[in-house]
PDB file of N, CA and C in Angstrom:
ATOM      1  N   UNK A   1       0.855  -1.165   0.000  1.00  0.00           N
ATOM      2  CA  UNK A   1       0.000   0.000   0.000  1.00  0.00           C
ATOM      3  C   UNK A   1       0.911   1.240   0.000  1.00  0.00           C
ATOM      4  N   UNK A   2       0.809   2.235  -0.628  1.00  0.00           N
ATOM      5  CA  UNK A   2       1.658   3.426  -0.993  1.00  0.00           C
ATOM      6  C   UNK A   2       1.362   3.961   0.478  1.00  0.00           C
ATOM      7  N   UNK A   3       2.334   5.109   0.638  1.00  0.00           N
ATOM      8  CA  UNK A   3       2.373   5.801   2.289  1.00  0.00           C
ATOM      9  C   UNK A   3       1.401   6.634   2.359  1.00  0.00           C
ATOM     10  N   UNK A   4       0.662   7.108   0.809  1.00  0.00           N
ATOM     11  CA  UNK A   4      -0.543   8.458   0.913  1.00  0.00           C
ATOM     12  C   UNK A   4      -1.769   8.065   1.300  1.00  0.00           C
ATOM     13  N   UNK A   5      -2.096   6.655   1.346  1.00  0.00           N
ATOM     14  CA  UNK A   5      -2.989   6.051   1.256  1.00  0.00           C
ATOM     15  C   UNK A   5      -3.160   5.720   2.939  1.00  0.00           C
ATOM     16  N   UNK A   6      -2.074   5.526   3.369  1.00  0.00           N
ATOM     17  CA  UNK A   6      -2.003   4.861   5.089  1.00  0.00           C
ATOM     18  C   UNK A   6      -2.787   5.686   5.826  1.00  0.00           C
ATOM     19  N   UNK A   7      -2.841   6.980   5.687  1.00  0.00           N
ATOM     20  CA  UNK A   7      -3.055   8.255   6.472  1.00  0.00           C
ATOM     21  C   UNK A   7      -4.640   7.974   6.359  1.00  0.00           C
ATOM     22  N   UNK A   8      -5.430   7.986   5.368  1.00  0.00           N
ATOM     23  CA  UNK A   8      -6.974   7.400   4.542  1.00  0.00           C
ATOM     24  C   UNK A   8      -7.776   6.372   5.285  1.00  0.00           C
ATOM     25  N   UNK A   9      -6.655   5.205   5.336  1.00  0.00           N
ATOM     26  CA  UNK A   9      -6.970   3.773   5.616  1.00  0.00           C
ATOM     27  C   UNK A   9      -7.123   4.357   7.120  1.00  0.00           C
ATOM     28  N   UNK A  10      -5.996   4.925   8.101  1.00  0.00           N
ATOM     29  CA  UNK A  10      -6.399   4.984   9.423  1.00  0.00           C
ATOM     30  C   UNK A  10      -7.683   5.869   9.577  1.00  0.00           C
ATOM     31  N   UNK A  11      -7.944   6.643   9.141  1.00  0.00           N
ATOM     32  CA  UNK A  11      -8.834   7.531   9.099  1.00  0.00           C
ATOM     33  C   UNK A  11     -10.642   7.043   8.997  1.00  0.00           C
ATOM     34  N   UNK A  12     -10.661   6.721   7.721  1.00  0.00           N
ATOM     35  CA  UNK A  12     -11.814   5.525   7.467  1.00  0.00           C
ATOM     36  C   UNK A  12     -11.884   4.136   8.471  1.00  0.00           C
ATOM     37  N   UNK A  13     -10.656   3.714   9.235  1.00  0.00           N
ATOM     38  CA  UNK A  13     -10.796   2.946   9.797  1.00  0.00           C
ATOM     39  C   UNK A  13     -11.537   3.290  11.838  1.00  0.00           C
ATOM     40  N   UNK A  14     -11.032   4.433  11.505  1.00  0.00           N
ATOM     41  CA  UNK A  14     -11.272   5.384  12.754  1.00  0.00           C
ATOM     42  C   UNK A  14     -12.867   6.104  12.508  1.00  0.00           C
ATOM     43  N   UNK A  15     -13.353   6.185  11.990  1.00  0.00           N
ATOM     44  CA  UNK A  15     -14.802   7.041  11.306  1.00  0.00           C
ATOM     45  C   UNK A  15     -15.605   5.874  11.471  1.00  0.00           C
ATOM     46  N   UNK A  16     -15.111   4.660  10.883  1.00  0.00           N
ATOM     47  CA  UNK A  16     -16.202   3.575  11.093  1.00  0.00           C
ATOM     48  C   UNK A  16     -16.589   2.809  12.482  1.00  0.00           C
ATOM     49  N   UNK A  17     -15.159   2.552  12.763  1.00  0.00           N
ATOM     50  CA  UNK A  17     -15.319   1.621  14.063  1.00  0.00           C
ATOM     51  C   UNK A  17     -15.669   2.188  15.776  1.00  0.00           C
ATOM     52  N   UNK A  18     -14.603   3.968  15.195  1.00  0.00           N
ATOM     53  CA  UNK A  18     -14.843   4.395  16.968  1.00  0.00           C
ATOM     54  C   UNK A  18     -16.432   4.688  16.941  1.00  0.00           C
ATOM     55  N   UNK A  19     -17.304   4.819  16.034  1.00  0.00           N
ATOM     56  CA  UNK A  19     -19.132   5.001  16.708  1.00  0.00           C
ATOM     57  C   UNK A  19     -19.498   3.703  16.859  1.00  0.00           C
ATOM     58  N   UNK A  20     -19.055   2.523  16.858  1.00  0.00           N
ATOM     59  CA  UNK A  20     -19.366   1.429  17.441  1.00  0.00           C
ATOM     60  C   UNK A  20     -19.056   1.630  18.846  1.00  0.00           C
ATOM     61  N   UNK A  21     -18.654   2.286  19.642  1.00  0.00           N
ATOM     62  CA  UNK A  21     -18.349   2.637  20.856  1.00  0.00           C
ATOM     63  C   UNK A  21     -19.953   2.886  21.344  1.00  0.00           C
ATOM     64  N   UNK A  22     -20.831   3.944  20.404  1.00  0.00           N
ATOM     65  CA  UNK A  22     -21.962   4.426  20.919  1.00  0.00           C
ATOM     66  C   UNK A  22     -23.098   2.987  20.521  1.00  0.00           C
ATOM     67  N   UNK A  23     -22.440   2.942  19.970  1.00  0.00           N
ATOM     68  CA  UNK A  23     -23.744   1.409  20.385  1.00  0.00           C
ATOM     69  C   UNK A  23     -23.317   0.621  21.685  1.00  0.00           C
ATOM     70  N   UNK A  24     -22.484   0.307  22.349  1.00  0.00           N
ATOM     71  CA  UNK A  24     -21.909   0.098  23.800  1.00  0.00           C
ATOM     72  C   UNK A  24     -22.306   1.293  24.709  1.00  0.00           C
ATOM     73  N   UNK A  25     -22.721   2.717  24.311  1.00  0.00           N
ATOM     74  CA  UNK A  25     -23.148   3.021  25.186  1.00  0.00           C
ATOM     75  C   UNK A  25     -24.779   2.740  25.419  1.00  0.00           C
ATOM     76  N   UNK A  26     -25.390   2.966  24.304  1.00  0.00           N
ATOM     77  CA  UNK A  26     -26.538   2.577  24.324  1.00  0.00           C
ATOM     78  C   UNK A  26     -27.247   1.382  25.242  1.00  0.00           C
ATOM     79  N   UNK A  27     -26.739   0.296  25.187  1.00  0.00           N
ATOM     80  CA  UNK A  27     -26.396  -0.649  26.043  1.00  0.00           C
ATOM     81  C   UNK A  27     -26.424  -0.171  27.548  1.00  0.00           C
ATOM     82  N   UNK A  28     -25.419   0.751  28.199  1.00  0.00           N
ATOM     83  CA  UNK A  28     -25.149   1.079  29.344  1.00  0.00           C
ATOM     84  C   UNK A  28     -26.128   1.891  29.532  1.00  0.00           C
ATOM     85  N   UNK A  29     -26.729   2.685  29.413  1.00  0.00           N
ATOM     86  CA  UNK A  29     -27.631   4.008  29.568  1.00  0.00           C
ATOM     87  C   UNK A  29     -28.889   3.074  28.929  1.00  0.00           C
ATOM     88  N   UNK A  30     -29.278   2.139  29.187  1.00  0.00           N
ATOM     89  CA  UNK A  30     -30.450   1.566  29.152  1.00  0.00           C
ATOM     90  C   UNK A  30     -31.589   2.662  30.223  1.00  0.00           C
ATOM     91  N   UNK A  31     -31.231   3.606  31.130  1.00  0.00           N
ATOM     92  CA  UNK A  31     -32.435   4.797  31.433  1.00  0.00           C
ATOM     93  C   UNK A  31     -32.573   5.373  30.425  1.00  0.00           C
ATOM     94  N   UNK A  32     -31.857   6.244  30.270  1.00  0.00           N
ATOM     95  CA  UNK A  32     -31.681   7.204  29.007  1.00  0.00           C
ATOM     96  C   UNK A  32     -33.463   7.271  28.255  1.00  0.00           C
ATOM     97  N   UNK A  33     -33.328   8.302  27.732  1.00  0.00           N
ATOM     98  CA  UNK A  33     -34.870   8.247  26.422  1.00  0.00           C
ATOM     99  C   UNK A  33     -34.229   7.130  25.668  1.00  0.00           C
ATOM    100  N   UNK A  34     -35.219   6.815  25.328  1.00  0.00           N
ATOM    101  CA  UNK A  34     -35.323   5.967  23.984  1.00  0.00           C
ATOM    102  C   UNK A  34     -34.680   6.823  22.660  1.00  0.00           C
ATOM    103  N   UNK A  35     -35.184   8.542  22.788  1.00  0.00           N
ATOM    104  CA  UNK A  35     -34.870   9.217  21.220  1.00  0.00           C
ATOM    105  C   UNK A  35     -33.073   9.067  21.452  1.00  0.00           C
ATOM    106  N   UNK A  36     -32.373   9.609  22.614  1.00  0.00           N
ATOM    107  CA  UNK A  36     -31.087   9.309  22.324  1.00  0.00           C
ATOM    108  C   UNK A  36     -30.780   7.857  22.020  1.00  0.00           C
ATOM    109  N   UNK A  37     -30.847   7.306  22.628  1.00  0.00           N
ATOM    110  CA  UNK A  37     -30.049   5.931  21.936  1.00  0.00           C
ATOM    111  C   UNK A  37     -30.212   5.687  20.855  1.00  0.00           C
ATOM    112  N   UNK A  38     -32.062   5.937  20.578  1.00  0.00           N
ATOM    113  CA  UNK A  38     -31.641   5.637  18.677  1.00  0.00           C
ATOM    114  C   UNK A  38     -31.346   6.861  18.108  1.00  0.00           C
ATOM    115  N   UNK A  39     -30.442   8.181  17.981  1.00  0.00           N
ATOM    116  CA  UNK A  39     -29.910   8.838  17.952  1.00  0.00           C
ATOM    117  C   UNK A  39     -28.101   8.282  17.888  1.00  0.00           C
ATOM    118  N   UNK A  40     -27.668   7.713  18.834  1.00  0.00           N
ATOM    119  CA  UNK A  40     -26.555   7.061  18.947  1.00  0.00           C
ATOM    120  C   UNK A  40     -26.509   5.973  17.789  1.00  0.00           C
ATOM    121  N   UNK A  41     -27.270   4.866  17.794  1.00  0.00           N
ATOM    122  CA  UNK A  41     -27.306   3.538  16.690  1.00  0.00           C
ATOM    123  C   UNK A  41     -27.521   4.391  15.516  1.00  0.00           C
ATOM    124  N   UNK A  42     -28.169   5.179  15.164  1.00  0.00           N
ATOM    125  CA  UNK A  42     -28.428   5.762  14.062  1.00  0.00           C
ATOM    126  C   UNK A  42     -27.254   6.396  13.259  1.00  0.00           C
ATOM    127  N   UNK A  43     -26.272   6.769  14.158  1.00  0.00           N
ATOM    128  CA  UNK A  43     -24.899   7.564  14.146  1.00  0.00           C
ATOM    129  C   UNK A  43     -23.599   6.534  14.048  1.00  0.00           C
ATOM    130  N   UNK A  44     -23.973   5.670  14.642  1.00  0.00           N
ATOM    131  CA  UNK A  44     -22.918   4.446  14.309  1.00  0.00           C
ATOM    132  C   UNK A  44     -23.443   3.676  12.635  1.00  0.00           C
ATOM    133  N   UNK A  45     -24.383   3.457  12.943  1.00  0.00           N
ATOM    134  CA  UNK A  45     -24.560   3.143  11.463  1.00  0.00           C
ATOM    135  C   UNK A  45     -24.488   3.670  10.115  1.00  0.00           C
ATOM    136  N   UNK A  46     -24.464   5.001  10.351  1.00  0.00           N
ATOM    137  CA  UNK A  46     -24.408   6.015   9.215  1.00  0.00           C
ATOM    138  C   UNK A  46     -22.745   5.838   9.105  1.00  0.00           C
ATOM    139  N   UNK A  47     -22.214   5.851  10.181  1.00  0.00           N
ATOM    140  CA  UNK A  47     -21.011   6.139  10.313  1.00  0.00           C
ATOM    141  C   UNK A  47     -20.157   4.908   9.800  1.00  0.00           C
ATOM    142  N   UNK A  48     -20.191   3.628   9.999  1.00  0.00           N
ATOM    143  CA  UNK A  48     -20.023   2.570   9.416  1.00  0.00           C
ATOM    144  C   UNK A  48     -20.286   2.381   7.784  1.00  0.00           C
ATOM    145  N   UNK A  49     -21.452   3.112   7.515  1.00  0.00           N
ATOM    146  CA  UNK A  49     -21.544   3.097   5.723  1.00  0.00           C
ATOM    147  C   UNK A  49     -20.452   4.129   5.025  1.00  0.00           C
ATOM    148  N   UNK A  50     -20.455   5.056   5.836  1.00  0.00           N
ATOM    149  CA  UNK A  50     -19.067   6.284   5.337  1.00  0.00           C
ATOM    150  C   UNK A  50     -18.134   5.429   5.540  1.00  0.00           C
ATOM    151  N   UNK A  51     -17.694   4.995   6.260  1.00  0.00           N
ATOM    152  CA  UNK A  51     -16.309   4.277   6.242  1.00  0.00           C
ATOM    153  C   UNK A  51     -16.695   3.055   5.385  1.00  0.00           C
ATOM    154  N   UNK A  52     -17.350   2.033   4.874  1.00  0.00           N
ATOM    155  CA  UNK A  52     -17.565   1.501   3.778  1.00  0.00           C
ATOM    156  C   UNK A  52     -17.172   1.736   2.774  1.00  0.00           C
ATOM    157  N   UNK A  53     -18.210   3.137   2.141  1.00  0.00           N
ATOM    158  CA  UNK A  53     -18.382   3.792   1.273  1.00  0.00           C
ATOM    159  C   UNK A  53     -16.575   4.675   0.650  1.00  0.00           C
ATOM    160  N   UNK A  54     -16.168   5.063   1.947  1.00  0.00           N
ATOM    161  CA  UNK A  54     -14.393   5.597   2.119  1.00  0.00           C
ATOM    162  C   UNK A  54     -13.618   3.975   1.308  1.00  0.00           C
ATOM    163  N   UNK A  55     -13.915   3.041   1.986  1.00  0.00           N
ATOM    164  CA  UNK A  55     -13.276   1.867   1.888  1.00  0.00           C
ATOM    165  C   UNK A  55     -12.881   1.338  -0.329  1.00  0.00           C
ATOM    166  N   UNK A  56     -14.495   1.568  -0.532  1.00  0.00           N
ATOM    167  CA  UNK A  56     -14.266   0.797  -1.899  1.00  0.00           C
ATOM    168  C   UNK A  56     -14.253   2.438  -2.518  1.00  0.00           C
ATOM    169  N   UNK A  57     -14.433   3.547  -2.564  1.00  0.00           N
ATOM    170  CA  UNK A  57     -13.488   4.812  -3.426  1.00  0.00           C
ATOM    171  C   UNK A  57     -12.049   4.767  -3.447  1.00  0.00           C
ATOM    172  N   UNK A  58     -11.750   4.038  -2.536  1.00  0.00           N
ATOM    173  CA  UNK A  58     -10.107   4.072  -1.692  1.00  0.00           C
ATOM    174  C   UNK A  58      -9.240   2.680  -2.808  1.00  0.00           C
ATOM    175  N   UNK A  59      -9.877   1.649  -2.823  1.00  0.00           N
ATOM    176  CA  UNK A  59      -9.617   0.853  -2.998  1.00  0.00           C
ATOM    177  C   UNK A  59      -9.737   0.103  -4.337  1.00  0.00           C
ATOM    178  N   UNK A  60     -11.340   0.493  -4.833  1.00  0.00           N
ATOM    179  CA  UNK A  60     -11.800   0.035  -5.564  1.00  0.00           C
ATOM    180  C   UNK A  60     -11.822   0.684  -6.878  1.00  0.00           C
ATOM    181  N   UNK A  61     -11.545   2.087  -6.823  1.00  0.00           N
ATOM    182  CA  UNK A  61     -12.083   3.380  -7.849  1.00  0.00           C
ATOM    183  C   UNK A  61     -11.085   2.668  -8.877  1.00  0.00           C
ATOM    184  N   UNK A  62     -10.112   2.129  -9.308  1.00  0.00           N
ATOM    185  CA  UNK A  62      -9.392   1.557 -10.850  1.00  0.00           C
ATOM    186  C   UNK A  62     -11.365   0.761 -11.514  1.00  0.00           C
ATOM    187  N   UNK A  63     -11.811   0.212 -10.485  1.00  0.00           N
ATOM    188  CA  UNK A  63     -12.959  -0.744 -11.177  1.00  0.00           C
ATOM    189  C   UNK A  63     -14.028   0.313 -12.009  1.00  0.00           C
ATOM    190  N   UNK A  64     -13.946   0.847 -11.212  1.00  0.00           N
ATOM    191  CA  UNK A  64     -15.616   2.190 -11.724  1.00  0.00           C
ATOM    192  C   UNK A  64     -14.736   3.257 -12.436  1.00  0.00           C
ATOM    193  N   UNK A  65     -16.184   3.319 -13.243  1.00  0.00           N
ATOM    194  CA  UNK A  65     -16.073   4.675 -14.281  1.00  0.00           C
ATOM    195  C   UNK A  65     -16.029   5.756 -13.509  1.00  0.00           C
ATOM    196  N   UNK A  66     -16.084   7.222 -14.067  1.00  0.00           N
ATOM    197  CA  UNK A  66     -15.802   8.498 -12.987  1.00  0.00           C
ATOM    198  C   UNK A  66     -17.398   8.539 -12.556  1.00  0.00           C
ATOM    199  N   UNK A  67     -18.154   8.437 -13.544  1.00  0.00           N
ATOM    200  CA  UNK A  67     -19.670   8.609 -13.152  1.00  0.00           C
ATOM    201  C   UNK A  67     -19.906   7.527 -11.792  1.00  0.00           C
ATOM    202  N   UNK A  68     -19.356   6.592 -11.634  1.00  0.00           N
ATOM    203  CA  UNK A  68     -19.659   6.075 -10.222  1.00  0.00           C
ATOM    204  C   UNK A  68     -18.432   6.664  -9.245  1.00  0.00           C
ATOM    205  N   UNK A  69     -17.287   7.213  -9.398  1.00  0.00           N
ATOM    206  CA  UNK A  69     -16.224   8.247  -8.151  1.00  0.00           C
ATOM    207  C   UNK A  69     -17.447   8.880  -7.585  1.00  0.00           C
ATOM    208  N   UNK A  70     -17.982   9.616  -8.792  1.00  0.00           N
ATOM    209  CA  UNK A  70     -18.932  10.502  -8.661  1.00  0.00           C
ATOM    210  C   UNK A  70     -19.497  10.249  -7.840  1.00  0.00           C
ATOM    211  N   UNK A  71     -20.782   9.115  -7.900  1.00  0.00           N
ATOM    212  CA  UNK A  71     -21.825   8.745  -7.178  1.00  0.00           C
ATOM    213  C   UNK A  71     -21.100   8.473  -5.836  1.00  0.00           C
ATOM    214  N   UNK A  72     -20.085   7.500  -5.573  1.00  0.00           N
ATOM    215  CA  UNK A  72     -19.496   7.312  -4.414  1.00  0.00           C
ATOM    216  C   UNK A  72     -19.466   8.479  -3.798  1.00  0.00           C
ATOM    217  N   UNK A  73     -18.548   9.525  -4.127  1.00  0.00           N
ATOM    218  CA  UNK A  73     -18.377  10.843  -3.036  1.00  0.00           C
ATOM    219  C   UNK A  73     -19.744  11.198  -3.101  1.00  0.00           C
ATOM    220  N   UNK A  74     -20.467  11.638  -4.055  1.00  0.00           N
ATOM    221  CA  UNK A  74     -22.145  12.261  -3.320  1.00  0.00           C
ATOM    222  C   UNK A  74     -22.256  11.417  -2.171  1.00  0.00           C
ATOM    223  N   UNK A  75     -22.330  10.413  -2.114  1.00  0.00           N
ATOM    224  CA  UNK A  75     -23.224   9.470  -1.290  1.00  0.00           C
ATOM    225  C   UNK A  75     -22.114   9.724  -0.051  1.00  0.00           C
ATOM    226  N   UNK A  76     -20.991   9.374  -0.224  1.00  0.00           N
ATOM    227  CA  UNK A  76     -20.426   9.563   0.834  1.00  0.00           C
ATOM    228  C   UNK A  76     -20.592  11.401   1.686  1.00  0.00           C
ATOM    229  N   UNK A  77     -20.579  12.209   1.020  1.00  0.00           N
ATOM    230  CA  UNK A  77     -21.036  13.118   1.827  1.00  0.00           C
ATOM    231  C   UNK A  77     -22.219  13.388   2.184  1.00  0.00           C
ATOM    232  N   UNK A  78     -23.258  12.990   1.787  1.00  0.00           N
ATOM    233  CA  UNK A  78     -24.438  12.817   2.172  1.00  0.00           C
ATOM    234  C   UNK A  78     -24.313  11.958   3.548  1.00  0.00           C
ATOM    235  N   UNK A  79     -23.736  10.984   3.969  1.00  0.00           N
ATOM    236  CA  UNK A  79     -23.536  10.304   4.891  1.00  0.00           C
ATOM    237  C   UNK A  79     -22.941  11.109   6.113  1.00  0.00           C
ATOM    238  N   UNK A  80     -21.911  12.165   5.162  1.00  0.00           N
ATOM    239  CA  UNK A  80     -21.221  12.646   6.412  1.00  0.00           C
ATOM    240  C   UNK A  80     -22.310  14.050   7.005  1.00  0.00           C
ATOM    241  N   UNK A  81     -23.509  14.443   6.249  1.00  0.00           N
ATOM    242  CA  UNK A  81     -24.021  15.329   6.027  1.00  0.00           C
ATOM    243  C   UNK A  81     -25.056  14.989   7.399  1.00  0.00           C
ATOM    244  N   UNK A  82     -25.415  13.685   7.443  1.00  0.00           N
ATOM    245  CA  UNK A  82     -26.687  12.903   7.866  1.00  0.00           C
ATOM    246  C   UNK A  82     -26.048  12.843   9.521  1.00  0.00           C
ATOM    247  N   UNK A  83     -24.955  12.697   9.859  1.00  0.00           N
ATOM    248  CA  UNK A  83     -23.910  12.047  10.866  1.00  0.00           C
ATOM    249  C   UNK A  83     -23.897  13.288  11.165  1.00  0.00           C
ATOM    250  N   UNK A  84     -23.383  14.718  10.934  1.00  0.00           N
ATOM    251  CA  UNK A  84     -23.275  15.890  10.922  1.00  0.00           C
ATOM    252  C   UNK A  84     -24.053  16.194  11.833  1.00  0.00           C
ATOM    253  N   UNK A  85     -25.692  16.023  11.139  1.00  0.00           N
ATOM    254  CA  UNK A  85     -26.754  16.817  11.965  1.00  0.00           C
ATOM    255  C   UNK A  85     -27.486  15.862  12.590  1.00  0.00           C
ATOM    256  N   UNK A  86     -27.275  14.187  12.879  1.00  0.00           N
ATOM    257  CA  UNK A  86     -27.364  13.835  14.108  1.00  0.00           C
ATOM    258  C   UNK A  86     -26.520  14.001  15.314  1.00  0.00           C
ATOM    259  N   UNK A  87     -25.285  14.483  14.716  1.00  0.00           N
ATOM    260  CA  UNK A  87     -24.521  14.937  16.177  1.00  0.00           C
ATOM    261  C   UNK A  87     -24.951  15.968  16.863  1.00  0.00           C
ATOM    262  N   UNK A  88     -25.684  17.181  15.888  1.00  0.00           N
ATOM    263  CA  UNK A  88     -25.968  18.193  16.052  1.00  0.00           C
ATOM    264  C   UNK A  88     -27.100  17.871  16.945  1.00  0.00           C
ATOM    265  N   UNK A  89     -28.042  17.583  16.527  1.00  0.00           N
ATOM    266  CA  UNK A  89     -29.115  17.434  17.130  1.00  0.00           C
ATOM    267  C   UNK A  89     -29.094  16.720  18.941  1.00  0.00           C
ATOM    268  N   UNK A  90     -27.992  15.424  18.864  1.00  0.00           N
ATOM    269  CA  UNK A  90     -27.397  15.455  20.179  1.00  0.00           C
ATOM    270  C   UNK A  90     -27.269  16.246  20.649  1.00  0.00           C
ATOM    271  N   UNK A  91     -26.288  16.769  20.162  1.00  0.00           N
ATOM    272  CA  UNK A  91     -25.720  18.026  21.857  1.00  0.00           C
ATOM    273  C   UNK A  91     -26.466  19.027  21.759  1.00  0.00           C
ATOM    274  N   UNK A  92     -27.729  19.397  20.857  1.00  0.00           N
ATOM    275  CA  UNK A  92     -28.962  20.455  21.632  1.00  0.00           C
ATOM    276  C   UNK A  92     -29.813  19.479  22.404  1.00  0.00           C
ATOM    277  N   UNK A  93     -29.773  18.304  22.482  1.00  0.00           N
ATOM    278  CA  UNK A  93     -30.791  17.489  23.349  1.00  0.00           C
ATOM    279  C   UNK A  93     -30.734  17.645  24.551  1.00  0.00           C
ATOM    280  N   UNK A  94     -31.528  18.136  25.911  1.00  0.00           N
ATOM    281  CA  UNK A  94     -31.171  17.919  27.073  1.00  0.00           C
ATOM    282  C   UNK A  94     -31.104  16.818  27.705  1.00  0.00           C
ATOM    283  N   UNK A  95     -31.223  15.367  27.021  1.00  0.00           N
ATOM    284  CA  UNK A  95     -31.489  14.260  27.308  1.00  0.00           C
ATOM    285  C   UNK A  95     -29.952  13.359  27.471  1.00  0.00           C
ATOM    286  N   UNK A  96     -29.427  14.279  25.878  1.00  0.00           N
ATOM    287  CA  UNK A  96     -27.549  14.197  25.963  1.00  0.00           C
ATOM    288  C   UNK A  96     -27.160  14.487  26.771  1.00  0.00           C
ATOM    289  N   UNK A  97     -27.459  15.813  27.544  1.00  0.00           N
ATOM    290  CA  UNK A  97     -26.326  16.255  29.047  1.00  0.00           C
ATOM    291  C   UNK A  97     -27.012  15.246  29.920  1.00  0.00           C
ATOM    292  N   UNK A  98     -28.091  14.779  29.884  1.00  0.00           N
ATOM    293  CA  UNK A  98     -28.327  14.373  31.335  1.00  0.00           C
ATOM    294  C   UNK A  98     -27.576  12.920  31.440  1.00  0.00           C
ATOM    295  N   UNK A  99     -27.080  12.414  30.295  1.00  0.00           N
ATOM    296  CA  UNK A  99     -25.823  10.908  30.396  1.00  0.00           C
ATOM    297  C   UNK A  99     -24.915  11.517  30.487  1.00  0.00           C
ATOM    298  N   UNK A 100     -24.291  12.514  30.087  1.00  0.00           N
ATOM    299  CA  UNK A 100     -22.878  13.206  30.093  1.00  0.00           C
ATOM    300  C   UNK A 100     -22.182  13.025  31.778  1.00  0.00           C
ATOM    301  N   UNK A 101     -21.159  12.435  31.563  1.00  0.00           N
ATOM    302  CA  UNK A 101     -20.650  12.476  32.651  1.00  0.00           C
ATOM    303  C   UNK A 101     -20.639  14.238  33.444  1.00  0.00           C
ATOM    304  N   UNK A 102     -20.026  14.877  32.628  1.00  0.00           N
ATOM    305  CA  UNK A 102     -19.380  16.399  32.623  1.00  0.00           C
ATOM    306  C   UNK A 102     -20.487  17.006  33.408  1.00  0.00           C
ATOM    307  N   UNK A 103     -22.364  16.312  32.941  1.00  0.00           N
ATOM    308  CA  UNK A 103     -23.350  16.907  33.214  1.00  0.00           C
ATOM    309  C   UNK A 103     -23.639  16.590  34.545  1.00  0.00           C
ATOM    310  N   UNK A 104     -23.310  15.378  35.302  1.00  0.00           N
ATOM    311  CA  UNK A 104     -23.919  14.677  36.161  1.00  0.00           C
ATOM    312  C   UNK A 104     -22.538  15.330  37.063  1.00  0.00           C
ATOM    313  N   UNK A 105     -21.237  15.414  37.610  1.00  0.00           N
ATOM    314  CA  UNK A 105     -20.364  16.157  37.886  1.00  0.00           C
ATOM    315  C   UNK A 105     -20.506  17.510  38.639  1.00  0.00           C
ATOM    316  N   UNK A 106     -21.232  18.291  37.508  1.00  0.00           N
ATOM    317  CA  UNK A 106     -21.022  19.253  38.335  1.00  0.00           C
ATOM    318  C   UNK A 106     -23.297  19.536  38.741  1.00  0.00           C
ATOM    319  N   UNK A 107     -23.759  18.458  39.076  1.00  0.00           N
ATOM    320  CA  UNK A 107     -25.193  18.845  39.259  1.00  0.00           C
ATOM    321  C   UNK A 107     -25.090  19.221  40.851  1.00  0.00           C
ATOM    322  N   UNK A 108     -24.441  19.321  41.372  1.00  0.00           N
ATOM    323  CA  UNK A 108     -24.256  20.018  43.359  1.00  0.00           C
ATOM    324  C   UNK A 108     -24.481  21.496  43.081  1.00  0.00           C
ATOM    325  N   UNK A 109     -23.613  22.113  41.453  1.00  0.00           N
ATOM    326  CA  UNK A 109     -23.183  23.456  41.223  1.00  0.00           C
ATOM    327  C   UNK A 109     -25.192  23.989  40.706  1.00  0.00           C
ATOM    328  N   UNK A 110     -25.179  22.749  39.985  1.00  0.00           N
ATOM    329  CA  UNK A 110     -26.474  23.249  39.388  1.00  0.00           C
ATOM    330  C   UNK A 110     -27.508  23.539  40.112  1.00  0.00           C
ATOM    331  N   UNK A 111     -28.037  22.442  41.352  1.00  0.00           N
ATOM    332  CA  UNK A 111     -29.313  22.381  42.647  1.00  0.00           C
ATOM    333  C   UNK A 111     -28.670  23.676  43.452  1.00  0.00           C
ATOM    334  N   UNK A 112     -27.402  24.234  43.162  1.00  0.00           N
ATOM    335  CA  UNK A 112     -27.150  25.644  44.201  1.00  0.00           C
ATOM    336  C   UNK A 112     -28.115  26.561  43.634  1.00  0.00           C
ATOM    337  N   UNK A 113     -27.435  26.648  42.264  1.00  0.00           N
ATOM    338  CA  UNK A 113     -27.815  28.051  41.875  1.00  0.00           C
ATOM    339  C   UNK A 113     -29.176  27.923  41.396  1.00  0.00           C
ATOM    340  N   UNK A 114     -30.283  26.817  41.434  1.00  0.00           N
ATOM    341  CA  UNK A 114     -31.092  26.881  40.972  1.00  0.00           C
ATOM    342  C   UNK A 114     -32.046  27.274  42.484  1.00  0.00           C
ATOM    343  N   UNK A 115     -31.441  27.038  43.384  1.00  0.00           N
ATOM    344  CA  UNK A 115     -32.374  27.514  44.706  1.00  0.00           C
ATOM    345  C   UNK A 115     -31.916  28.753  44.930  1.00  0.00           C
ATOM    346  N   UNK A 116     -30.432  29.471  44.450  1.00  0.00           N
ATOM    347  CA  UNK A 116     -30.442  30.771  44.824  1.00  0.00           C
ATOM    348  C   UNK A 116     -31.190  31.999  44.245  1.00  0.00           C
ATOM    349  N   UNK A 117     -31.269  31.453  42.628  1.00  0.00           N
ATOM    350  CA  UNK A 117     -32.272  31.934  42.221  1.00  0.00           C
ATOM    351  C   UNK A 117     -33.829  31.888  42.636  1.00  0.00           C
ATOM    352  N   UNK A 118     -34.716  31.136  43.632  1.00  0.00           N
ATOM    353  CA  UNK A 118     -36.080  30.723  43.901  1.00  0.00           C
ATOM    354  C   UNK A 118     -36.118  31.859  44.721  1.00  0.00           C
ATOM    355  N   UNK A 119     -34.908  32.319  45.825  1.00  0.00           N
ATOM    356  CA  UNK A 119     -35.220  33.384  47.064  1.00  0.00           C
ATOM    357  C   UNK A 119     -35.709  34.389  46.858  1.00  0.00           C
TER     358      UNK A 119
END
């Protein structure tokens, strides 16, 4: 494999596999809403077809004409487009902070100031 290509391969290999992590969380946060977790699976799976989709442009593009490069990258950014604004949509969820470690941490700071404000 040429050295320009290594940098690609880790990359696509990293895009696909680390959102398999969020299906392990899903699993753990069995409280959680229901909309995040399938929010999470939804994001691993999208995310797994981009790295697919990365995989045979990478690999495969001598086989296909340009009209399918073509189709490959649309599709592949469409994927990254889809992954994009389910992340997005996560972190406006208040359902996301309430698994967040970061969120649960500092909630002593939060029950203060929410009673100093009631006085």
């Amino acid at each position: 494999m040429p050295p320009d290509k290594t940098v690609l391969v880790i990359c696509y290999t990293l895009g696909a596999l680390g959102p398999l992590l969020l299906l392990f969380m899903t699993l753990r946060y069995r409280d959680s809403s229901r909309w995040i977790r399938s929010v999470f699976v939804a994001w691993a799976l999208i995310s797994i077809a981009w790295g697919a989709l990365g995989f045979i442009r990478l690999f495969y593009s001598a086989h296909l004409t340009g009209q399918g490069r073509v189709n490959l990258d649309h599709w592949k950014t469409h994927m990254a487009g889809i992954a994009l604004g389910l992340l997005i949509s996560a972190l406006l969820s208040p359902d996301f902070w309430k698994v967040s470690r970061h969120y649960r941490s500092y909630s002593w700071l939060r029950s203060n100031s929410q009673g100093l404000t009631k006085r």
